[in-house]
Structures are given as C-alpha cells and as structure tokens.
N, C-alpha and C. Protein backbone atom coordinates (compact mmCIF):
# COMPACT_ATOMS: atom_id res chain seq x y z
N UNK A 1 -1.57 8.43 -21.19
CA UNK A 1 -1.83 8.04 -19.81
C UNK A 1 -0.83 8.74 -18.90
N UNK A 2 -1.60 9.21 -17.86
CA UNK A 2 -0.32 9.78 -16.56
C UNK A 2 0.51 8.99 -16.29
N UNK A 3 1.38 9.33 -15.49
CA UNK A 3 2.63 8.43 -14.96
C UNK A 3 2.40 8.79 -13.52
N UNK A 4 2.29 7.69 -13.02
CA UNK A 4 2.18 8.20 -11.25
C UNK A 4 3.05 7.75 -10.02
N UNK A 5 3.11 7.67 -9.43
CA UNK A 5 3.79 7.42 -8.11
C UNK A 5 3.45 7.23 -6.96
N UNK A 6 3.71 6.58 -6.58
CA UNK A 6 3.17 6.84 -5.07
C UNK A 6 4.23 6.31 -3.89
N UNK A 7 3.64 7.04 -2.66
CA UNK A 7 4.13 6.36 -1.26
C UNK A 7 3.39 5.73 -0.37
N UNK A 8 4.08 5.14 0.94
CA UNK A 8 3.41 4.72 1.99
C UNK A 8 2.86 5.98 2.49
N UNK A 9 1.40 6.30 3.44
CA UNK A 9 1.19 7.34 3.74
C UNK A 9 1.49 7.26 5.15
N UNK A 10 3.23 7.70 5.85
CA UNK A 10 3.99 7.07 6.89
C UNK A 10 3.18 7.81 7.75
N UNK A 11 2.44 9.13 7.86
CA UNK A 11 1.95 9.47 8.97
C UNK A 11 0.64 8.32 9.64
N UNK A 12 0.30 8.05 8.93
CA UNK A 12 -0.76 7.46 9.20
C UNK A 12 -1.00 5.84 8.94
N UNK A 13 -0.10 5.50 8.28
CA UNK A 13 -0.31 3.78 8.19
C UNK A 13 0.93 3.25 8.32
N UNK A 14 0.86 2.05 8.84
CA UNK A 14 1.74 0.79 9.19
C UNK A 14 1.63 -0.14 8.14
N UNK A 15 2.47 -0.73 7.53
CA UNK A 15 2.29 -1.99 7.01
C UNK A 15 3.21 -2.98 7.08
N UNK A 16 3.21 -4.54 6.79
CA UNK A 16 3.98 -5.65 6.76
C UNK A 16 3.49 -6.67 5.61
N UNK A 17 4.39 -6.78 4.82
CA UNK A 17 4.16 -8.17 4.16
C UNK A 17 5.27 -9.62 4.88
N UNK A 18 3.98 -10.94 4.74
CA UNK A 18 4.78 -11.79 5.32
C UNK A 18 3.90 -12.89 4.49
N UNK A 19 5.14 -13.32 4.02
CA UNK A 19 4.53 -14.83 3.16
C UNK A 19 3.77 -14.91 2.18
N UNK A 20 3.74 -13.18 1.29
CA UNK A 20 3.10 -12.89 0.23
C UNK A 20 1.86 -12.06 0.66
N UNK A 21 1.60 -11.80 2.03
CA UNK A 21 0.49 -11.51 2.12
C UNK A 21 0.89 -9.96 2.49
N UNK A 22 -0.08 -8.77 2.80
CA UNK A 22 0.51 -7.44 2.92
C UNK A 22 -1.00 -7.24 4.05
N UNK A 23 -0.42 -7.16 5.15
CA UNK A 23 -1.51 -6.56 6.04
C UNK A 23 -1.00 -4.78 6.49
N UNK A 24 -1.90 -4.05 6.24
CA UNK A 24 -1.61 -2.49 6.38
C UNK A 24 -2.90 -2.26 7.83
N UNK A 25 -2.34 -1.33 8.44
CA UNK A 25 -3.17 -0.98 9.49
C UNK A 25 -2.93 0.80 9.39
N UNK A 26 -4.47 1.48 9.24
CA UNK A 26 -4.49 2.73 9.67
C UNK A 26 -5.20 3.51 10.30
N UNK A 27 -3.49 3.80 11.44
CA UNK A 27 -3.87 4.21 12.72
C UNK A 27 -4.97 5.09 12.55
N UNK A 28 -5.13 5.90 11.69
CA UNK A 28 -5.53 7.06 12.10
C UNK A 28 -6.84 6.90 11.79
N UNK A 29 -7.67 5.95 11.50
CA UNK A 29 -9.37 5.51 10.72
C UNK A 29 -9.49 3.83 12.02
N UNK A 30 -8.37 3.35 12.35
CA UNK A 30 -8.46 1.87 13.39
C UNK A 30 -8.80 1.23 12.29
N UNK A 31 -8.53 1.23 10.55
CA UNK A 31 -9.10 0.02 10.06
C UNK A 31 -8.09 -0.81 9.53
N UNK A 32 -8.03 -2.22 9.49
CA UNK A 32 -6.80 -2.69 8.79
C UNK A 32 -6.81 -3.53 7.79
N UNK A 33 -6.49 -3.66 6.76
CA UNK A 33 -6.52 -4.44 5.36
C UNK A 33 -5.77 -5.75 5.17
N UNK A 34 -6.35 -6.54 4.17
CA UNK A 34 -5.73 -7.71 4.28
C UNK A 34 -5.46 -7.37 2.45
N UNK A 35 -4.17 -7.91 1.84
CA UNK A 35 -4.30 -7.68 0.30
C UNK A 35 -4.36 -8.93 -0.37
N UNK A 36 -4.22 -9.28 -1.16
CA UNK A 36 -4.63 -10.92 -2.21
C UNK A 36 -3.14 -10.58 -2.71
N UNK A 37 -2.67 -11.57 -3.12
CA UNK A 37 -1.13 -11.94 -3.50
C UNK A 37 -0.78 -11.05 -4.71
N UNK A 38 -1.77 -10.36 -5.44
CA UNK A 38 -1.12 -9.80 -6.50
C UNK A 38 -1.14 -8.44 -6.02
N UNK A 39 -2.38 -7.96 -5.15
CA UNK A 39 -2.54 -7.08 -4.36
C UNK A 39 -1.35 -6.54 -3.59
N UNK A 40 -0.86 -7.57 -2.81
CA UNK A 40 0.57 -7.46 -2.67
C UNK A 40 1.87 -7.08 -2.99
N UNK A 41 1.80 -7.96 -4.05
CA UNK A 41 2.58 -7.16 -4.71
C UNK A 41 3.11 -5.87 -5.58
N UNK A 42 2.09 -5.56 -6.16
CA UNK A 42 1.59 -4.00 -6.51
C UNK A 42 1.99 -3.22 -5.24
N UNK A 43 1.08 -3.37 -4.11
CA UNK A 43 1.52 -2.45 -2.68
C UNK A 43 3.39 -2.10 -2.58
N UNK A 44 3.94 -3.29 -2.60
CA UNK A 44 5.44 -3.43 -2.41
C UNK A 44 6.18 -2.86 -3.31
N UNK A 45 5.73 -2.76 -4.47
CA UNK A 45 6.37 -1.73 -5.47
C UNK A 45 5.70 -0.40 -5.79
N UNK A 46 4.49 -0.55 -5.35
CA UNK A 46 4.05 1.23 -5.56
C UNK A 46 4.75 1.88 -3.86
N UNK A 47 4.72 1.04 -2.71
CA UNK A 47 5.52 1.82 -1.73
C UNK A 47 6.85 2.31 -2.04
N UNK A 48 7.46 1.79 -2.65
CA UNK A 48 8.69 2.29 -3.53
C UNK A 48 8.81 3.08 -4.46
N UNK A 49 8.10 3.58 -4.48
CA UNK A 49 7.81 5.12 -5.11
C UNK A 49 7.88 4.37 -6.89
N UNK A 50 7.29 3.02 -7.03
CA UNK A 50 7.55 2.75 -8.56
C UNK A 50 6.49 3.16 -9.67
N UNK A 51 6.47 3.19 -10.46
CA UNK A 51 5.53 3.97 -11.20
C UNK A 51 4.18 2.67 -11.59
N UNK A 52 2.79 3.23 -12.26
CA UNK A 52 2.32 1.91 -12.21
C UNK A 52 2.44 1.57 -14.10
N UNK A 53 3.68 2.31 -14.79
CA UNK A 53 3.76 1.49 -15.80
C UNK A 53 4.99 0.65 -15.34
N UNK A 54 5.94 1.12 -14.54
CA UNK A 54 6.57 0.07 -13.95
C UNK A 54 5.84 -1.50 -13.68
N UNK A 55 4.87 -1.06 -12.84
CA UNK A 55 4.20 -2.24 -12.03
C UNK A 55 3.89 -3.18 -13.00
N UNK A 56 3.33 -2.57 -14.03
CA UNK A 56 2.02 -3.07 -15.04
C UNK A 56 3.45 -4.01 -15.92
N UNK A 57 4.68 -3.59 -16.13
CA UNK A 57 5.58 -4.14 -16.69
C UNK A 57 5.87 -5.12 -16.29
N UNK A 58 5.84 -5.31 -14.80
CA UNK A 58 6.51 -6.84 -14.26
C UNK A 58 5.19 -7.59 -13.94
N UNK A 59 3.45 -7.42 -13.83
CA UNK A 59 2.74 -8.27 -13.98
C UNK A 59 2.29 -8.43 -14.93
N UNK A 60 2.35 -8.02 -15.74
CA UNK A 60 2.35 -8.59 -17.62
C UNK A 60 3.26 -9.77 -18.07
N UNK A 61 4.96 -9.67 -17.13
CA UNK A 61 5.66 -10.79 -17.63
C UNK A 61 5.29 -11.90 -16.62
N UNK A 62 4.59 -11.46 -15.20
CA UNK A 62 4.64 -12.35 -14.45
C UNK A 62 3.16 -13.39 -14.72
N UNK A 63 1.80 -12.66 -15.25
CA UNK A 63 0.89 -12.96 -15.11
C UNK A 63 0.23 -12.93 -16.74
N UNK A 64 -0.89 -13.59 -16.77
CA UNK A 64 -1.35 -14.16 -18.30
C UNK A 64 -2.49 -12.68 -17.97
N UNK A 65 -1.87 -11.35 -19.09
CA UNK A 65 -2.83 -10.32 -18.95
C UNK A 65 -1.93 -9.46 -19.94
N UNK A 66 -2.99 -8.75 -20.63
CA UNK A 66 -2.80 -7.66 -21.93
C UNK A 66 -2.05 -6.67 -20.79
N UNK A 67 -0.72 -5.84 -20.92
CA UNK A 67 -0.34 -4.71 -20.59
C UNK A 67 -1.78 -3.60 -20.51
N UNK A 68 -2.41 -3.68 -21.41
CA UNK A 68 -3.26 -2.22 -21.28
C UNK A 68 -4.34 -2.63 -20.09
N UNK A 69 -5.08 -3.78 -20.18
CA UNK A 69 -6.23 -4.13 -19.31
C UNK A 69 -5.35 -4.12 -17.86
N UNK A 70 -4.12 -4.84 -17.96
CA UNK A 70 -3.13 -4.57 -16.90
C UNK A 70 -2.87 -3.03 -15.93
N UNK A 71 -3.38 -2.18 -17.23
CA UNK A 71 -2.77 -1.04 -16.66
C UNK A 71 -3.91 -0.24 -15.80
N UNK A 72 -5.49 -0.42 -16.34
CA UNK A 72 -6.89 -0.09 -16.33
C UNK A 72 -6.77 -0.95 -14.49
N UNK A 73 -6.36 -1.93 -14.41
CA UNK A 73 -6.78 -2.93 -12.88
C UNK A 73 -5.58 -2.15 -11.99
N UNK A 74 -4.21 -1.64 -12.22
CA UNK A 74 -3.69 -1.22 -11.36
C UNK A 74 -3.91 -0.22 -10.78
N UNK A 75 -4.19 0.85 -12.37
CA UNK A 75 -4.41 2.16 -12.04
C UNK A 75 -5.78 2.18 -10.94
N UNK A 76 -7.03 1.17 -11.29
CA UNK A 76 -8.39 1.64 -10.38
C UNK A 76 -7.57 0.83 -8.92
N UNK A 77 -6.90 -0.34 -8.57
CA UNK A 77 -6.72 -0.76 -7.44
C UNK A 77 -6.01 0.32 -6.78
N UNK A 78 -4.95 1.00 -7.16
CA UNK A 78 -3.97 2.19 -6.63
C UNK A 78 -4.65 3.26 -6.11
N UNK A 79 -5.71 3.75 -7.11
CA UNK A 79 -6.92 4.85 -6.68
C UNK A 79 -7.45 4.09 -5.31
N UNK A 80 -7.71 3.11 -5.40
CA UNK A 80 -8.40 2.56 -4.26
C UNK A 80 -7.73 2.61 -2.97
N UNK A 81 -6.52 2.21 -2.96
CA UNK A 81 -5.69 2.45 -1.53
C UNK A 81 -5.44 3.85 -1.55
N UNK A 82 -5.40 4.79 -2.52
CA UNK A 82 -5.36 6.12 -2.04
C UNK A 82 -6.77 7.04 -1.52
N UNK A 83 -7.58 5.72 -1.96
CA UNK A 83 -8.89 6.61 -1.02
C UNK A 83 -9.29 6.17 0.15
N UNK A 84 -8.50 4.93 0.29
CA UNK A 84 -8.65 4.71 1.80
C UNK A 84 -7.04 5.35 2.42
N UNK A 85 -6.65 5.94 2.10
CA UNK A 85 -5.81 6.66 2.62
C UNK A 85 -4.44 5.91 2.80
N UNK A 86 -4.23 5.06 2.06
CA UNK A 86 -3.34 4.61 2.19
C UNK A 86 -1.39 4.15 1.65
N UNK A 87 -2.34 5.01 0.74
CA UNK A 87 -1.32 5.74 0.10
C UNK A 87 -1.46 6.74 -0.64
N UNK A 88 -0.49 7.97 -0.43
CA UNK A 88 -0.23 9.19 -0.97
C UNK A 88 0.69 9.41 -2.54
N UNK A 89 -0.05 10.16 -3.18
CA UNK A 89 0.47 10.68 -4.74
C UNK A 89 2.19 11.01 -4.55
N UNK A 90 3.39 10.58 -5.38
CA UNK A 90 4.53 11.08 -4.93
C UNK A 90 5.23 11.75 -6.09
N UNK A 91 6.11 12.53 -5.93
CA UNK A 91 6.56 13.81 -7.21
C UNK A 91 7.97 12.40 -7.22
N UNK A 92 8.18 11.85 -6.63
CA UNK A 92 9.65 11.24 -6.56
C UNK A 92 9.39 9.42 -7.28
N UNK A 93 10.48 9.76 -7.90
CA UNK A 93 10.36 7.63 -8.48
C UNK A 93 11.81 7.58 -8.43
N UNK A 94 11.10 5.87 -8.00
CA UNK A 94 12.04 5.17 -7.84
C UNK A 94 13.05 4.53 -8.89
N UNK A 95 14.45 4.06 -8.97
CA UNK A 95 15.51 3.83 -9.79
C UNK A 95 15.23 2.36 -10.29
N UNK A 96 14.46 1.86 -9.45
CA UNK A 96 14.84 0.06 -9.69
C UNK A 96 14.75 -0.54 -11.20
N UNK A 97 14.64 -1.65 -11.35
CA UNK A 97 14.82 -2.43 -12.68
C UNK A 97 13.83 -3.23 -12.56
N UNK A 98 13.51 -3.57 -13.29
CA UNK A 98 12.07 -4.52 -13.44
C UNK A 98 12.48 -6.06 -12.93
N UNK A 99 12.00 -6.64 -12.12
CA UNK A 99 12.53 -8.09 -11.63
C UNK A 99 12.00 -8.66 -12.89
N UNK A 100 13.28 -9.53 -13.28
CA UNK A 100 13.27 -11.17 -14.07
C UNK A 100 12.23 -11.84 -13.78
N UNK A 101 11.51 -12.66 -14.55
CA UNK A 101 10.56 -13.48 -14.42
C UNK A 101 10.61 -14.90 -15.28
N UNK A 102 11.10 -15.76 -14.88
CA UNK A 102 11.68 -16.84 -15.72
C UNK A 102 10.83 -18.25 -15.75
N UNK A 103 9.51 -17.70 -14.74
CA UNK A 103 8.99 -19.24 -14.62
C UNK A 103 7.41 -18.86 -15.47
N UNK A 104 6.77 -19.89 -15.74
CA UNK A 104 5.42 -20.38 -16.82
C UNK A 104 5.05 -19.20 -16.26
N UNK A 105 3.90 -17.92 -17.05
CA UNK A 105 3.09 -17.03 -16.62
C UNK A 105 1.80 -18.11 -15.85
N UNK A 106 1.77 -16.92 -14.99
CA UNK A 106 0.30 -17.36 -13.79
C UNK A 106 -1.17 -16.68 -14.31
N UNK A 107 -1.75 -17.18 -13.45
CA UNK A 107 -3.40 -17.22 -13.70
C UNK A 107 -3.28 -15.41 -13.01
N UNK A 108 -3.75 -14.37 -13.87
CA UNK A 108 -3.95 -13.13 -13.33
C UNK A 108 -5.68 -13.05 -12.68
N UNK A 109 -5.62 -13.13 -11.29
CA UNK A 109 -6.26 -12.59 -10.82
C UNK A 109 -6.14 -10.84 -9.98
N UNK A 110 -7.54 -10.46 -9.73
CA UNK A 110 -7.29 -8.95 -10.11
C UNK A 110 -7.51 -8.48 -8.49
N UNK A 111 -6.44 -7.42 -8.18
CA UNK A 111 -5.61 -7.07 -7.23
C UNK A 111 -6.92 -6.61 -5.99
N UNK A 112 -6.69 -7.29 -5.10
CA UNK A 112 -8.03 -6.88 -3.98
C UNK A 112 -7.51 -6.84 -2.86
N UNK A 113 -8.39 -6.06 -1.98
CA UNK A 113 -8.01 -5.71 -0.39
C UNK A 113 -9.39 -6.09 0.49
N UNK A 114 -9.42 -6.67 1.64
CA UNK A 114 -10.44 -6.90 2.52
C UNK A 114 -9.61 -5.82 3.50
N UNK A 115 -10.69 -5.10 3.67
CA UNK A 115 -10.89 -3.92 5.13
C UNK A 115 -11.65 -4.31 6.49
N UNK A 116 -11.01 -4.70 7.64
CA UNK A 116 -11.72 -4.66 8.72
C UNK A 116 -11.75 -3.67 9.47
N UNK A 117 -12.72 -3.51 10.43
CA UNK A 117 -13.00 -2.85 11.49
C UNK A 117 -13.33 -2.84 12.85
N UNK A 118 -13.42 -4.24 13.20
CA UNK A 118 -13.40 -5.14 14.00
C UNK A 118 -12.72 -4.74 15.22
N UNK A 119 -11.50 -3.83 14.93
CA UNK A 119 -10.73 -3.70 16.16
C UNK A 119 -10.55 -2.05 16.03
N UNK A 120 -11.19 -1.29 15.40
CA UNK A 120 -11.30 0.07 15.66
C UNK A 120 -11.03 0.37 17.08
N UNK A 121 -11.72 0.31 18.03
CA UNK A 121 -11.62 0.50 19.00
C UNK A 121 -10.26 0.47 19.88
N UNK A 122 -9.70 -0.53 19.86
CA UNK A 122 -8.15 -1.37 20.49
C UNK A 122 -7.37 -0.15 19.45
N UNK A 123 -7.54 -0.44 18.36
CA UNK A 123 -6.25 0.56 17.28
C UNK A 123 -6.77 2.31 18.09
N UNK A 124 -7.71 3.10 18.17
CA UNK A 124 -7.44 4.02 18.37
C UNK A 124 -7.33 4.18 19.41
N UNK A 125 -7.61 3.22 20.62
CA UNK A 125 -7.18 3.28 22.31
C UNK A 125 -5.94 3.66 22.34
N UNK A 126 -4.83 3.25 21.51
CA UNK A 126 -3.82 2.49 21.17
C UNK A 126 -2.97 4.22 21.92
N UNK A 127 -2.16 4.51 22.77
CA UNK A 127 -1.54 5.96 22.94
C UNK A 127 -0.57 6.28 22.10
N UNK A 128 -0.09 5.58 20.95
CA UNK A 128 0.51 6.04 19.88
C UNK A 128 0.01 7.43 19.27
N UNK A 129 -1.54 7.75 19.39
CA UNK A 129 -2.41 8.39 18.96
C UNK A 129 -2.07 10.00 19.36
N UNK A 130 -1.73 9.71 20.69
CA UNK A 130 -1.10 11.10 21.79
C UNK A 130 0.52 11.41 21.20
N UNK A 131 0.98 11.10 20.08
CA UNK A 131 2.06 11.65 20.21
C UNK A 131 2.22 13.00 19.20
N UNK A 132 2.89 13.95 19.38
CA UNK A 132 3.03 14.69 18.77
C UNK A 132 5.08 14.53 18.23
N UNK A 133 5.24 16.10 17.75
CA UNK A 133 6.92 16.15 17.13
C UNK A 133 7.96 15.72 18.64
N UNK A 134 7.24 16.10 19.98
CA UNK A 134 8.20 16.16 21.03
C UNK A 134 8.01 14.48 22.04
N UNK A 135 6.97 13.63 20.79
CA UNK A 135 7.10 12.58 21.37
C UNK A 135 6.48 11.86 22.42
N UNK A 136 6.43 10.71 23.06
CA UNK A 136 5.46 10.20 23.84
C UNK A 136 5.94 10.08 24.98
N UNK A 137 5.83 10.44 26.52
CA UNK A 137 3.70 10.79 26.36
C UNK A 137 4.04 12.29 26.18
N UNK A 138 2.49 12.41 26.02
CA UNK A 138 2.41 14.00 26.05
C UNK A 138 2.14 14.66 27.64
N UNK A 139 3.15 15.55 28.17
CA UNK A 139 2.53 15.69 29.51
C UNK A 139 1.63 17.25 29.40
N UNK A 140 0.75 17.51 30.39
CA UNK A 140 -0.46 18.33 30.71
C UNK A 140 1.17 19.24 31.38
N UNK A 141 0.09 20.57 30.86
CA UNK A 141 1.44 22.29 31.42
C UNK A 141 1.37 22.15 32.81
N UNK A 142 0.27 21.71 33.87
CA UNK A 142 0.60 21.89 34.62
C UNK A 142 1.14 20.79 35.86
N UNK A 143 1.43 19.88 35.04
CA UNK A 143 2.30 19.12 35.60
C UNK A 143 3.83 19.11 35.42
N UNK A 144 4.50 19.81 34.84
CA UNK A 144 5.83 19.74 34.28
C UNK A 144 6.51 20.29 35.67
C-alpha cells in the first residue's frame, strides 16, 4: 500500500473545527462542508501532513475496526476531500506520535462529509476573490 500525505489546500479553502465538528469552506467552488466526528478527525490529522497509516493507527485504538478495513474507509474518504479539492497530495510528513487512547473503544462509524451550496453566491460575492500577491483591493491602471 502507498503511504500518503496530505495538506490543507491553503489557496483555496478555509477550515475550523469546533466541538468536534470540522466545517471547511471553498472559496474558490462557494461550497462548504460539514464533517461527522470521525470525519473530523481524520481532516485534523491528515491537515498535518500525517500519513493515513498514521491515521488508521490511532482509529483502530480509538474505534472497534480491523486496521485493514480501517485503512480501505480512510484511504476512499481522503480521495474524497481531494476531489472536492480540498485537500492536496503532500511530499512532506509530519513528526507527531500517535495520541494515547485509554478509554473503552467506540462504535466506528465511517468518516462522512455533507456539502452545501446554499450560499455559493454570498461565498463568491465575497472580494476576498479580487485579491492577488499585491493584495486587497485590486486597483484599475488607470486610476493609480
């Protein structure tokens, strides 16, 4: 099996987790995702450039699931945020250590994202959109 990596794809998406939950917005499509708690967590360590036998290591101790079937749900969920663009393939990994897991394994449910579109419109109104390397706003040549 490959070994992969990945990043946030910073040109183009925003994200926040709060309270387990991981909402990502990308600018550059106006669509924004909601992730499911395990979903989540996967996101938070593959943005960290962690590998997904990393990943597959700490929801195997965390969650009632075979390492290999473990590895088959990360690897297709990971493909999945990289085809919605939301995260990019990375040559670089990360150093960390596998977090401790000391309490009863949990019920593994399998890692999902809801996509809206609802606010396309508002997200690409948005003049973040106008900026280039020299920054916002952009002024017209013949106004300078």
């Amino acid at each position: 099996m490959i070994i992969k990596t990945y990043e946030l794809n910073t040109q183009k998406v925003v994200s926040e987790t709060v309270d387990g939950e991981s909402i990502i917005i990308n600018l550059e499509k106006g669509n924004y995702y909601s992730l499911n708690q395990i979903g989540s967590e996967i996101w938070n360590f593959a943005i960290t450039k962690n590998s997904n036998d990393f990943i597959c290591e700490y929801v195997s101790k965390r969650y009632e699931i075979d390492l290999e079937i473990c590895k088959k749900s990360v690897d297709a969920f990971l493909g999945s945020l990289v085809e919605e663009g939301l995260l990019i393939e990375s040559s670089e990994k990360s150093v960390a250590t596998i977090p401790e897991w000391s309490g009863a394994k949990e019920t593994y449910i399998t890692p999902a994202f809801e996509r809206y579109d609802d606010m396309q419109e508002m997200l690409l109104a948005d003049p973040i959109h106008d900026v280039n390397e020299s920054g916002w706003p952009i002024l017209k040549k013949d106004s300078v």
